[in-house]
PDB file of N, CA and C in Angstrom:
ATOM      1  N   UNK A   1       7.679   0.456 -24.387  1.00  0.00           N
ATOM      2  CA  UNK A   1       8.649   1.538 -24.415  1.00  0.00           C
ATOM      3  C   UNK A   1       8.518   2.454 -23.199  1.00  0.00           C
ATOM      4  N   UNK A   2       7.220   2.712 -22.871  1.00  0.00           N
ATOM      5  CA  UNK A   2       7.211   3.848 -21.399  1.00  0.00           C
ATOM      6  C   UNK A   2       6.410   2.778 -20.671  1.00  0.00           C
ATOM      7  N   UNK A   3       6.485   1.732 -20.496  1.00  0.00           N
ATOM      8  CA  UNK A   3       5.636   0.393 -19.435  1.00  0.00           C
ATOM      9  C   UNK A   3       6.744   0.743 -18.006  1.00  0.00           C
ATOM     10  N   UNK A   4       6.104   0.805 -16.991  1.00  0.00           N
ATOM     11  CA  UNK A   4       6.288   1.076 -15.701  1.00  0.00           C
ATOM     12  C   UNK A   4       6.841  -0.799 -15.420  1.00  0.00           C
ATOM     13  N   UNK A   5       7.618  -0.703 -14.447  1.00  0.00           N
ATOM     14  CA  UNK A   5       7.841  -2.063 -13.911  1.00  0.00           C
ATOM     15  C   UNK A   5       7.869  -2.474 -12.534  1.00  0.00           C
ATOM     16  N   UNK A   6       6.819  -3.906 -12.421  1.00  0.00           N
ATOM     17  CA  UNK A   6       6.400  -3.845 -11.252  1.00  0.00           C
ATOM     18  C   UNK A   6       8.081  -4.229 -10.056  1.00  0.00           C
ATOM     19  N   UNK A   7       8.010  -3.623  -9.009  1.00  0.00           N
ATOM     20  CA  UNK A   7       8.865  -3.519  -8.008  1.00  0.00           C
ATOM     21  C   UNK A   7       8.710  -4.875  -6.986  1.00  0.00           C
ATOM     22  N   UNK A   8       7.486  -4.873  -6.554  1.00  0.00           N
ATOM     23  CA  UNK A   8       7.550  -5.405  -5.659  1.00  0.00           C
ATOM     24  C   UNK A   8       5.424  -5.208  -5.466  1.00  0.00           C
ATOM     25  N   UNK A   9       4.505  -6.129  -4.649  1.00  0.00           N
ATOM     26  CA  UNK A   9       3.347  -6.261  -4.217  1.00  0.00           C
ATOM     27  C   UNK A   9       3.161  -7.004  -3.003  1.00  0.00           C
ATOM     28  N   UNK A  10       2.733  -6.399  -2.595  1.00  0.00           N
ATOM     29  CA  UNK A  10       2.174  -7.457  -0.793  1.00  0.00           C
ATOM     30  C   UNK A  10       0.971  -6.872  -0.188  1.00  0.00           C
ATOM     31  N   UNK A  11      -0.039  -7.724  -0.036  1.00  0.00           N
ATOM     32  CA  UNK A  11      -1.330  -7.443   0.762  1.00  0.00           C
ATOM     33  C   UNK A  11      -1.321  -7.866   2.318  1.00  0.00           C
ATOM     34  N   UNK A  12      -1.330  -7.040   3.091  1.00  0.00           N
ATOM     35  CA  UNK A  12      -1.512  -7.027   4.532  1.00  0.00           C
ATOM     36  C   UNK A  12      -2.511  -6.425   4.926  1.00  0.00           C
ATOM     37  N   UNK A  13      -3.824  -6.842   5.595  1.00  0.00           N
ATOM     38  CA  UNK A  13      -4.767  -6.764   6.084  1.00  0.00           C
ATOM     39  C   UNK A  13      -5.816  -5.745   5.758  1.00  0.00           C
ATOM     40  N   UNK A  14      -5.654  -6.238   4.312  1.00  0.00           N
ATOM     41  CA  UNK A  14      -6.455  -5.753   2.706  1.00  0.00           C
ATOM     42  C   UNK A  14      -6.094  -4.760   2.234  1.00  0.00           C
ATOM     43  N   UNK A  15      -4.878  -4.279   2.661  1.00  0.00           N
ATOM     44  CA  UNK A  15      -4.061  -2.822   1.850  1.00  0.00           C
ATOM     45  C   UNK A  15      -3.367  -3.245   1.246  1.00  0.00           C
ATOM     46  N   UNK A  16      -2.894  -3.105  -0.028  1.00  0.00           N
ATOM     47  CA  UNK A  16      -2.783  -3.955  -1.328  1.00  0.00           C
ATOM     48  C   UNK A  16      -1.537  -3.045  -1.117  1.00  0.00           C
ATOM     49  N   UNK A  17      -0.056  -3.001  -1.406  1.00  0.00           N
ATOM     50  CA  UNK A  17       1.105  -2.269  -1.282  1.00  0.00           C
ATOM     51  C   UNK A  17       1.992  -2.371  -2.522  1.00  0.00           C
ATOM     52  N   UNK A  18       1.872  -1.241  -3.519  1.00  0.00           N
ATOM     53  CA  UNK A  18       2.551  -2.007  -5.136  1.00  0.00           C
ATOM     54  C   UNK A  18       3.568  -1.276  -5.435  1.00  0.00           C
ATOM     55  N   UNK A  19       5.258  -0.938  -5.496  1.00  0.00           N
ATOM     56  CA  UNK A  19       6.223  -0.590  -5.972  1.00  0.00           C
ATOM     57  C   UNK A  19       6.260  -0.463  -7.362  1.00  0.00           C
ATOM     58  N   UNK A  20       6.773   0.473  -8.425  1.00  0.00           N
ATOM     59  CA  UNK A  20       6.911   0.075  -9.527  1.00  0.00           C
ATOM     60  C   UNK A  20       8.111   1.401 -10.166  1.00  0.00           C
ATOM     61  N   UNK A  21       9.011   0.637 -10.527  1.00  0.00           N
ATOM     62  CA  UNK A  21       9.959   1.744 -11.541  1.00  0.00           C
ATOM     63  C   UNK A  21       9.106   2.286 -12.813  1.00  0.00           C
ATOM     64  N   UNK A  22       9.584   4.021 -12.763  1.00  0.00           N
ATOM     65  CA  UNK A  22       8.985   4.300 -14.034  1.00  0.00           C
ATOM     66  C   UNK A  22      10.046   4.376 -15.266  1.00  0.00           C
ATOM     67  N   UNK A  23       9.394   4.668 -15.960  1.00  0.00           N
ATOM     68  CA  UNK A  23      10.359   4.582 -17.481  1.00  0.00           C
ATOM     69  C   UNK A  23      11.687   5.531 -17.446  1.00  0.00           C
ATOM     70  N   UNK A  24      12.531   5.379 -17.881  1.00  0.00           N
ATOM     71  CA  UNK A  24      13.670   6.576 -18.098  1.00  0.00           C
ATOM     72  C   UNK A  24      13.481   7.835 -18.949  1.00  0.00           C
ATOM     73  N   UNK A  25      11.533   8.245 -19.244  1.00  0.00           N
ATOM     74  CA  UNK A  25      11.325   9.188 -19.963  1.00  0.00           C
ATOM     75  C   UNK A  25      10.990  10.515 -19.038  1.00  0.00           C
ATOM     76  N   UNK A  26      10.594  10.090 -17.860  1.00  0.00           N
ATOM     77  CA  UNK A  26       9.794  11.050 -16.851  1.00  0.00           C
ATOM     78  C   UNK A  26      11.357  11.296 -15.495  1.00  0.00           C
ATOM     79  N   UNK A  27      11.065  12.440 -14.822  1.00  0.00           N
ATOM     80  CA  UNK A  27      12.080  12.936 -14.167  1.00  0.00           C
ATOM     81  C   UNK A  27      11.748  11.722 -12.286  1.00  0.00           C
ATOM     82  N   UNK A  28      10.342  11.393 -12.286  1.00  0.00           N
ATOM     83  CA  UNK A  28      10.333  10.379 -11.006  1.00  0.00           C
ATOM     84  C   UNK A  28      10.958   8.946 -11.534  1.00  0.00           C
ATOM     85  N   UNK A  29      11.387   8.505 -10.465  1.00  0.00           N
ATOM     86  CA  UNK A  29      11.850   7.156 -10.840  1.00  0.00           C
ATOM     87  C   UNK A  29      11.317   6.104 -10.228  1.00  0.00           C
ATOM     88  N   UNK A  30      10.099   5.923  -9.156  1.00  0.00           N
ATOM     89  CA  UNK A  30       9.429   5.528  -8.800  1.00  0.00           C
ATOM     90  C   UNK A  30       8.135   5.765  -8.393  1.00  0.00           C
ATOM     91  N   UNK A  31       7.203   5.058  -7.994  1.00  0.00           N
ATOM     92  CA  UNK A  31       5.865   5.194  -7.488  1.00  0.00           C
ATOM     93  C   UNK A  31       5.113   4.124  -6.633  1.00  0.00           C
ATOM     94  N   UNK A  32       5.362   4.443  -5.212  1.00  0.00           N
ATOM     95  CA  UNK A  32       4.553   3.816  -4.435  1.00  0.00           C
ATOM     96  C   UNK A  32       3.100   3.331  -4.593  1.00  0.00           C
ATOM     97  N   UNK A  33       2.424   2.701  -4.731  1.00  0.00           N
ATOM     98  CA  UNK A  33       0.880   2.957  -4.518  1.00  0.00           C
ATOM     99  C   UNK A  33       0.270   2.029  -3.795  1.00  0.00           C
ATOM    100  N   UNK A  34      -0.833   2.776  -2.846  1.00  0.00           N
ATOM    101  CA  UNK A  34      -1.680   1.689  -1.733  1.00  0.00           C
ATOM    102  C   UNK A  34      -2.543   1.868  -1.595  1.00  0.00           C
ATOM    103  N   UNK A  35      -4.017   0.435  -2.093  1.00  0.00           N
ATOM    104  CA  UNK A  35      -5.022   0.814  -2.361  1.00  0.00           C
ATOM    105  C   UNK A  35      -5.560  -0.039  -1.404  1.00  0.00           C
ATOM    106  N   UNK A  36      -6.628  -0.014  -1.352  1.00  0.00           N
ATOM    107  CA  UNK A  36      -7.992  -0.929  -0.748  1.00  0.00           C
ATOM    108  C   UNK A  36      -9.194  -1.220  -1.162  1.00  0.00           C
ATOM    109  N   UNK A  37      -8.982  -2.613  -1.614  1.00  0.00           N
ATOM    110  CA  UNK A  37     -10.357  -2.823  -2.738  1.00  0.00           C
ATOM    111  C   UNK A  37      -9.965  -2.035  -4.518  1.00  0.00           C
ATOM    112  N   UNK A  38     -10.542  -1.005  -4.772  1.00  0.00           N
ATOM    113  CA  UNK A  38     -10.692  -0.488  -5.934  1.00  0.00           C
ATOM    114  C   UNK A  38     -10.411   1.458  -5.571  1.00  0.00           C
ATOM    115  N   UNK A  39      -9.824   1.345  -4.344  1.00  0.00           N
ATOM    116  CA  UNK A  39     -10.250   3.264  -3.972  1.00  0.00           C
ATOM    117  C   UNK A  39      -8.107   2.896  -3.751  1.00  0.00           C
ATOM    118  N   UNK A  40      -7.599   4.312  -4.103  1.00  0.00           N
ATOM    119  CA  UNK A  40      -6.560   4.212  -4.037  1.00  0.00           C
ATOM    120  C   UNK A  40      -6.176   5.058  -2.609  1.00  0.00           C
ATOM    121  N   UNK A  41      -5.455   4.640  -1.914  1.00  0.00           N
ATOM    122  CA  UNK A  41      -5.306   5.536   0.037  1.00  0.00           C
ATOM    123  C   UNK A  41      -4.340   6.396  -0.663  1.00  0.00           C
ATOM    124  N   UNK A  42      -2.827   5.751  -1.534  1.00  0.00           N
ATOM    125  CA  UNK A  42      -2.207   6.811  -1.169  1.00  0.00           C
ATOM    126  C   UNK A  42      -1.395   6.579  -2.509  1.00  0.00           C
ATOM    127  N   UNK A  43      -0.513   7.442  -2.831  1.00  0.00           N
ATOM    128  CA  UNK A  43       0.629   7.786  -4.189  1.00  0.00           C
ATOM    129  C   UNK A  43       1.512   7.964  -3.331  1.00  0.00           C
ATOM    130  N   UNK A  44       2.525   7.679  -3.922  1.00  0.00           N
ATOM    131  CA  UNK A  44       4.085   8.271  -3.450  1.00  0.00           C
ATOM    132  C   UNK A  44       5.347   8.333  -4.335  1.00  0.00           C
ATOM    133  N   UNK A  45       5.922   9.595  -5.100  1.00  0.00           N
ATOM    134  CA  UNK A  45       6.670   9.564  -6.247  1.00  0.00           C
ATOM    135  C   UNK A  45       7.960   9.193  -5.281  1.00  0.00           C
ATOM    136  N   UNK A  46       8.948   8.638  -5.826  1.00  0.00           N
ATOM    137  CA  UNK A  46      10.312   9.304  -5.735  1.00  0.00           C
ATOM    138  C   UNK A  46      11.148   9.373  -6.834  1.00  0.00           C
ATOM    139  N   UNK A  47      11.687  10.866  -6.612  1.00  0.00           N
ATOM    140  CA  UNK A  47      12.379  11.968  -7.065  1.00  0.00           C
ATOM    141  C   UNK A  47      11.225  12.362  -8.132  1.00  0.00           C
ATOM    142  N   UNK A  48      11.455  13.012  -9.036  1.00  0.00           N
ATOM    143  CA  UNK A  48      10.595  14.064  -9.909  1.00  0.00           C
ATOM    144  C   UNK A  48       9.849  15.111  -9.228  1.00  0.00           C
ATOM    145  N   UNK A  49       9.352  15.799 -10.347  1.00  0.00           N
ATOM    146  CA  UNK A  49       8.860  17.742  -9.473  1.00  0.00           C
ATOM    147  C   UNK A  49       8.261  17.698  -8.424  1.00  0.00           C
ATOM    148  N   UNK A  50       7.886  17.908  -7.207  1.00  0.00           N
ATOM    149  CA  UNK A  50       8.224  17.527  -6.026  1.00  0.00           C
ATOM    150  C   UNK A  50       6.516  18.050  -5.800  1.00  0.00           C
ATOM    151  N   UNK A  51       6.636  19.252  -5.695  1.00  0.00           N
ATOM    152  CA  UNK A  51       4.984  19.610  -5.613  1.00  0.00           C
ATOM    153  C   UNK A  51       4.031  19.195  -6.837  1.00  0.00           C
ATOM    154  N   UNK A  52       4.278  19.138  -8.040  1.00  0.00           N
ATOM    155  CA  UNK A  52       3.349  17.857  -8.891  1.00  0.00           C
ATOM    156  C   UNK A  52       2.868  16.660  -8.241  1.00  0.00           C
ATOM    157  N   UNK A  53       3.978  16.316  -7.929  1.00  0.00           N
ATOM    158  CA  UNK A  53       3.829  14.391  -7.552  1.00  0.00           C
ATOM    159  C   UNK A  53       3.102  14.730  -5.940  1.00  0.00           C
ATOM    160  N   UNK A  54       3.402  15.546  -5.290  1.00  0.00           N
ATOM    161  CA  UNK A  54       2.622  15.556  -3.897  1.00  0.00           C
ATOM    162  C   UNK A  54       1.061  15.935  -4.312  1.00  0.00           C
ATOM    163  N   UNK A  55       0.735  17.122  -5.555  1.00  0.00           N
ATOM    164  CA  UNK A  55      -0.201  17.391  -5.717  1.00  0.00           C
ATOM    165  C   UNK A  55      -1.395  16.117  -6.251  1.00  0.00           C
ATOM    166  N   UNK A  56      -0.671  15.487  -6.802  1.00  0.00           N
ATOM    167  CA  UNK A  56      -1.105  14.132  -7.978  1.00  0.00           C
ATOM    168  C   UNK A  56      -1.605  13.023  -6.747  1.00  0.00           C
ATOM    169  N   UNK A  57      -0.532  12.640  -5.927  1.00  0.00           N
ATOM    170  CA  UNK A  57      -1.392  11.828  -5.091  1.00  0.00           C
ATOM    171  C   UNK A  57      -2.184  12.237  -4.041  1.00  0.00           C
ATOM    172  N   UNK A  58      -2.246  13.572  -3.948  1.00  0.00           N
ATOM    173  CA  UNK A  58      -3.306  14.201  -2.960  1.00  0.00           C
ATOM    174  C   UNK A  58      -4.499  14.121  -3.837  1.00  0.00           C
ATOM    175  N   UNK A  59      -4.633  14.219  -5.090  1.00  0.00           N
ATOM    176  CA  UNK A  59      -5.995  14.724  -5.603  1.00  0.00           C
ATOM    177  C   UNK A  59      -6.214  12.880  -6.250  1.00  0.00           C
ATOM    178  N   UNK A  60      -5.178  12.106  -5.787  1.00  0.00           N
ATOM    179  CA  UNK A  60      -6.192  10.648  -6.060  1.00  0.00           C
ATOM    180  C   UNK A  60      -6.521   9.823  -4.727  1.00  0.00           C
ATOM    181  N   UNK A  61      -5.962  10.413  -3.959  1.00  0.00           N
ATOM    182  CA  UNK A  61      -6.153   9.562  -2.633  1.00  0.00           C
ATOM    183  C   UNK A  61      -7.792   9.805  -2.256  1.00  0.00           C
ATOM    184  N   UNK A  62      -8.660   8.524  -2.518  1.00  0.00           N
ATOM    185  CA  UNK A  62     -10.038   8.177  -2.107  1.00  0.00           C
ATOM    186  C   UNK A  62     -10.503   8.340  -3.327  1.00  0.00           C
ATOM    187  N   UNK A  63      -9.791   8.292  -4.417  1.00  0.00           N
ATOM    188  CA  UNK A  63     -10.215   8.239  -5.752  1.00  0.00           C
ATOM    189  C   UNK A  63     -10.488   6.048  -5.898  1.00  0.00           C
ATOM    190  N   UNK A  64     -11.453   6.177  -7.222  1.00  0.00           N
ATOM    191  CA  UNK A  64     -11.316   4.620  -7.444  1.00  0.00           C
ATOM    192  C   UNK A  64     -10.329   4.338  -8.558  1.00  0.00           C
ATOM    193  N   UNK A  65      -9.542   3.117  -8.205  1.00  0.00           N
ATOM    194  CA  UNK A  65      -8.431   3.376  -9.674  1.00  0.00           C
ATOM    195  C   UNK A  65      -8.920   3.404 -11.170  1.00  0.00           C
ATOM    196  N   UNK A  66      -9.863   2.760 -11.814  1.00  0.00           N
ATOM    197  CA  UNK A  66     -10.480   3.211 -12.904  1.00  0.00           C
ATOM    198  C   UNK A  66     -10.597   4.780 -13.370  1.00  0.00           C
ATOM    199  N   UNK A  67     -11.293   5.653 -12.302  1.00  0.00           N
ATOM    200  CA  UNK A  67     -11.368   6.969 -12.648  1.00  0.00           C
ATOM    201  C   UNK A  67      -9.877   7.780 -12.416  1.00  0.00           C
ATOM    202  N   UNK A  68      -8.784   7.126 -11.921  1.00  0.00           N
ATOM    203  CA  UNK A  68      -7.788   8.231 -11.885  1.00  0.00           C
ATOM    204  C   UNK A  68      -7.277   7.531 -12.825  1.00  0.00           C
ATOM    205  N   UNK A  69      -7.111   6.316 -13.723  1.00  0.00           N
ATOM    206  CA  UNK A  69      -6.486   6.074 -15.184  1.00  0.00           C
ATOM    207  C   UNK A  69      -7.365   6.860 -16.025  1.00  0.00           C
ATOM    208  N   UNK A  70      -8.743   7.195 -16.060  1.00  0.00           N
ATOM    209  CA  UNK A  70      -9.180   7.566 -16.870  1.00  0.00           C
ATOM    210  C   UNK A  70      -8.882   8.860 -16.896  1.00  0.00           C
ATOM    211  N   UNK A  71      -8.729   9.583 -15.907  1.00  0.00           N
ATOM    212  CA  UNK A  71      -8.070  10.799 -16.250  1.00  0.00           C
ATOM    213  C   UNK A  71      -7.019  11.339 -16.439  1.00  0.00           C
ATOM    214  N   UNK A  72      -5.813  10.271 -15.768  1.00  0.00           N
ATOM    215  CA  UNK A  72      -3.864  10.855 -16.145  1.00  0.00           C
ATOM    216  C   UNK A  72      -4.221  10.219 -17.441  1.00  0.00           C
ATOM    217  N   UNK A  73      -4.133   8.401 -17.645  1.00  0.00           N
ATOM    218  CA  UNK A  73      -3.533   8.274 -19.318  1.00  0.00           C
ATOM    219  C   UNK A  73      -3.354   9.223 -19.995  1.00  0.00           C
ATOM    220  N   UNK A  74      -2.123   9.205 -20.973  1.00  0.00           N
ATOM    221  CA  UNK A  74      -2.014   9.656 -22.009  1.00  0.00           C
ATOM    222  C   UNK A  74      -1.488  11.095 -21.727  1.00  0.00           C
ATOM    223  N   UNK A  75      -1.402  11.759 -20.733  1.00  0.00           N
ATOM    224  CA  UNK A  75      -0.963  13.058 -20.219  1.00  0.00           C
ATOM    225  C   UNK A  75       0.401  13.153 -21.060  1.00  0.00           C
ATOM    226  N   UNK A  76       1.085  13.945 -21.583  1.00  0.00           N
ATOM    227  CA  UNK A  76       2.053  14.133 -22.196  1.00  0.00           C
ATOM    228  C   UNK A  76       3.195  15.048 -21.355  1.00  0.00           C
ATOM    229  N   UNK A  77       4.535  14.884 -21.117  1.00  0.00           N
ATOM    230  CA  UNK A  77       4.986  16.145 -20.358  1.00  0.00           C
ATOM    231  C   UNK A  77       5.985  16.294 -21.295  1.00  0.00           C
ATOM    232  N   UNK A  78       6.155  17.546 -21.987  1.00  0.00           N
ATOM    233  CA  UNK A  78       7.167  18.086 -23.142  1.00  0.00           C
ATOM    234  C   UNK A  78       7.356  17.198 -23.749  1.00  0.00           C
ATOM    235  N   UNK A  79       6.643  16.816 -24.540  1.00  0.00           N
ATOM    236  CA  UNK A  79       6.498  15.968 -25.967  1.00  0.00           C
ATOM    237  C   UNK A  79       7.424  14.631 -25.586  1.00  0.00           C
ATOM    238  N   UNK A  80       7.671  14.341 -24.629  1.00  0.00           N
ATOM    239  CA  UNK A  80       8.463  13.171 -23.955  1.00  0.00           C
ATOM    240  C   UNK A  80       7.360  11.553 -24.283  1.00  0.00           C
ATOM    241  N   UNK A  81       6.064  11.710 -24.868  1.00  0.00           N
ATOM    242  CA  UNK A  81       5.129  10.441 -24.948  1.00  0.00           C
ATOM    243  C   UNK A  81       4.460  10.189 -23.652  1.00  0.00           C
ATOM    244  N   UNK A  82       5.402  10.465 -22.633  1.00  0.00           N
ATOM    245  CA  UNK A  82       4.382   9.868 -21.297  1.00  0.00           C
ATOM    246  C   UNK A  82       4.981  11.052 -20.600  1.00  0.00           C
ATOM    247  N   UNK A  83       4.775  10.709 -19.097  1.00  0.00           N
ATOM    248  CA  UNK A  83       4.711  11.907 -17.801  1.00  0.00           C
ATOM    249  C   UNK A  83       4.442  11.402 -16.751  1.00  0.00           C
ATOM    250  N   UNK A  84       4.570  11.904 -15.567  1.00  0.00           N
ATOM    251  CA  UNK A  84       4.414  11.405 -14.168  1.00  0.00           C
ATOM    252  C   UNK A  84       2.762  10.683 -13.722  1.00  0.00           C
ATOM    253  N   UNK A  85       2.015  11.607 -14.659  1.00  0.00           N
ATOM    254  CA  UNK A  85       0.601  10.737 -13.918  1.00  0.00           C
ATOM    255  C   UNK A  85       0.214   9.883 -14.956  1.00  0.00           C
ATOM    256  N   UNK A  86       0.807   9.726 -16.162  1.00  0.00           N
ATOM    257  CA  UNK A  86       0.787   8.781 -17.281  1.00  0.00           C
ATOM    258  C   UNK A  86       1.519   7.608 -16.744  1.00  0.00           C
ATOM    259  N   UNK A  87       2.875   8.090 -16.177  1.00  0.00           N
ATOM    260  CA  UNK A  87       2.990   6.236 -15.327  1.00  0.00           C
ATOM    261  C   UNK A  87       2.277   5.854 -14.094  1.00  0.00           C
ATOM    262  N   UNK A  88       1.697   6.892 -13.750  1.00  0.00           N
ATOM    263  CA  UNK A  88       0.739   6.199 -12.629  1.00  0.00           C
ATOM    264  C   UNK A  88      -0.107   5.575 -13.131  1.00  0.00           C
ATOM    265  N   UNK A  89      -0.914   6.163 -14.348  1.00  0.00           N
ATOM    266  CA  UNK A  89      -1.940   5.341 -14.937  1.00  0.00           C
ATOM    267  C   UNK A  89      -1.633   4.170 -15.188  1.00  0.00           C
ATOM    268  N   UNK A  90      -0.066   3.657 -15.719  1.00  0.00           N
ATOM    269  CA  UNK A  90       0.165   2.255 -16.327  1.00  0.00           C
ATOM    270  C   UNK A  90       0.638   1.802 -15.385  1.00  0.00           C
ATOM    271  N   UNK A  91       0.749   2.086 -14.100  1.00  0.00           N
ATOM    272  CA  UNK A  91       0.914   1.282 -12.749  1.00  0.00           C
ATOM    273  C   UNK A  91      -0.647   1.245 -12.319  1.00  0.00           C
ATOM    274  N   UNK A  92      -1.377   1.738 -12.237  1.00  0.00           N
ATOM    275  CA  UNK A  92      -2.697   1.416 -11.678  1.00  0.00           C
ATOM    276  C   UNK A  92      -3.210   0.402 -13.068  1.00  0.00           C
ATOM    277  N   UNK A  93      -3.200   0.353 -13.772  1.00  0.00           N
ATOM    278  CA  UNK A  93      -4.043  -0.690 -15.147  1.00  0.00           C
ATOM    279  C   UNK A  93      -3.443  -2.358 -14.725  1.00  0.00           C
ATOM    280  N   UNK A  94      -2.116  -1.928 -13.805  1.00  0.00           N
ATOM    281  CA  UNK A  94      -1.305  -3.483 -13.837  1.00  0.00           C
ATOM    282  C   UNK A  94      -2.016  -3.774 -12.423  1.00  0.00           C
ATOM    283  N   UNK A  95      -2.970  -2.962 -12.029  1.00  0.00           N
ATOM    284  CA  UNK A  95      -3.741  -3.525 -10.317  1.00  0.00           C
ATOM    285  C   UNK A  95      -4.587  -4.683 -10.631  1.00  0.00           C
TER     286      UNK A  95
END
C-alpha cells in the first residue's frame, strides 16, 4: 500500500544510482539515491517540503543504509501511515 517503486538502477564505477516513485500518500513524488558499498553519498527528493527533504538527505549523506532505515522507518507524517523519510527507508531496504 505505501511500497515505493523502483524507477530505474545503474552502477558506474561503484556508485550504485537508484530512482524510485513514492507512494501517492507523501507530498514528494520521487527519490534519487546514490550509494557506495553500504554508506549512502547522496538523497534527492522531488517535489515535497523542500527544506525537509534537503535537510533528510544532508543528515544521511555518509550515513550506512542500515542505520538511516533504522532510524526514518515507520516515521508517520499526519496520520497519513508513511512520510518522506519512511519512503526513503523502503527505498533503501530494496538496496
Amino acid at each position: 500500500m505505501f511500497d515505493v517503486t523502483l524507477l530505474s538502477d545503474a552502477t558506474e564505477g561503484g556508485i550504485r544510482r537508484t530512482s524510485f516513485r513514492t507512494c501517492a500518500a507523501v507530498c514528494s513524488e520521487q527519490i534519487d539515491i546514490e550509494t557506495e558499498g553500504d554508506v549512502i553519498r547522496s538523497v534527492k527528493y522531488t517535489k515535497g517540503c523542500q527544506g525537509n527533504t534537503l535537510g533528510i538527505g544532508a543528515l544521511c549523506k555518509g550515513m550506512r543504509v542500515s542505520d538511516a532505515v533504522a532510524r526514518l522507518e515507520g516515521i508517520d507524517c499526519k496520520g497519513r501511515g508513511t512520510s518522506c523519510p519512511d519512503q526513503l527507508a523502503r527505498a533503501l531496504k530494496q538496496l
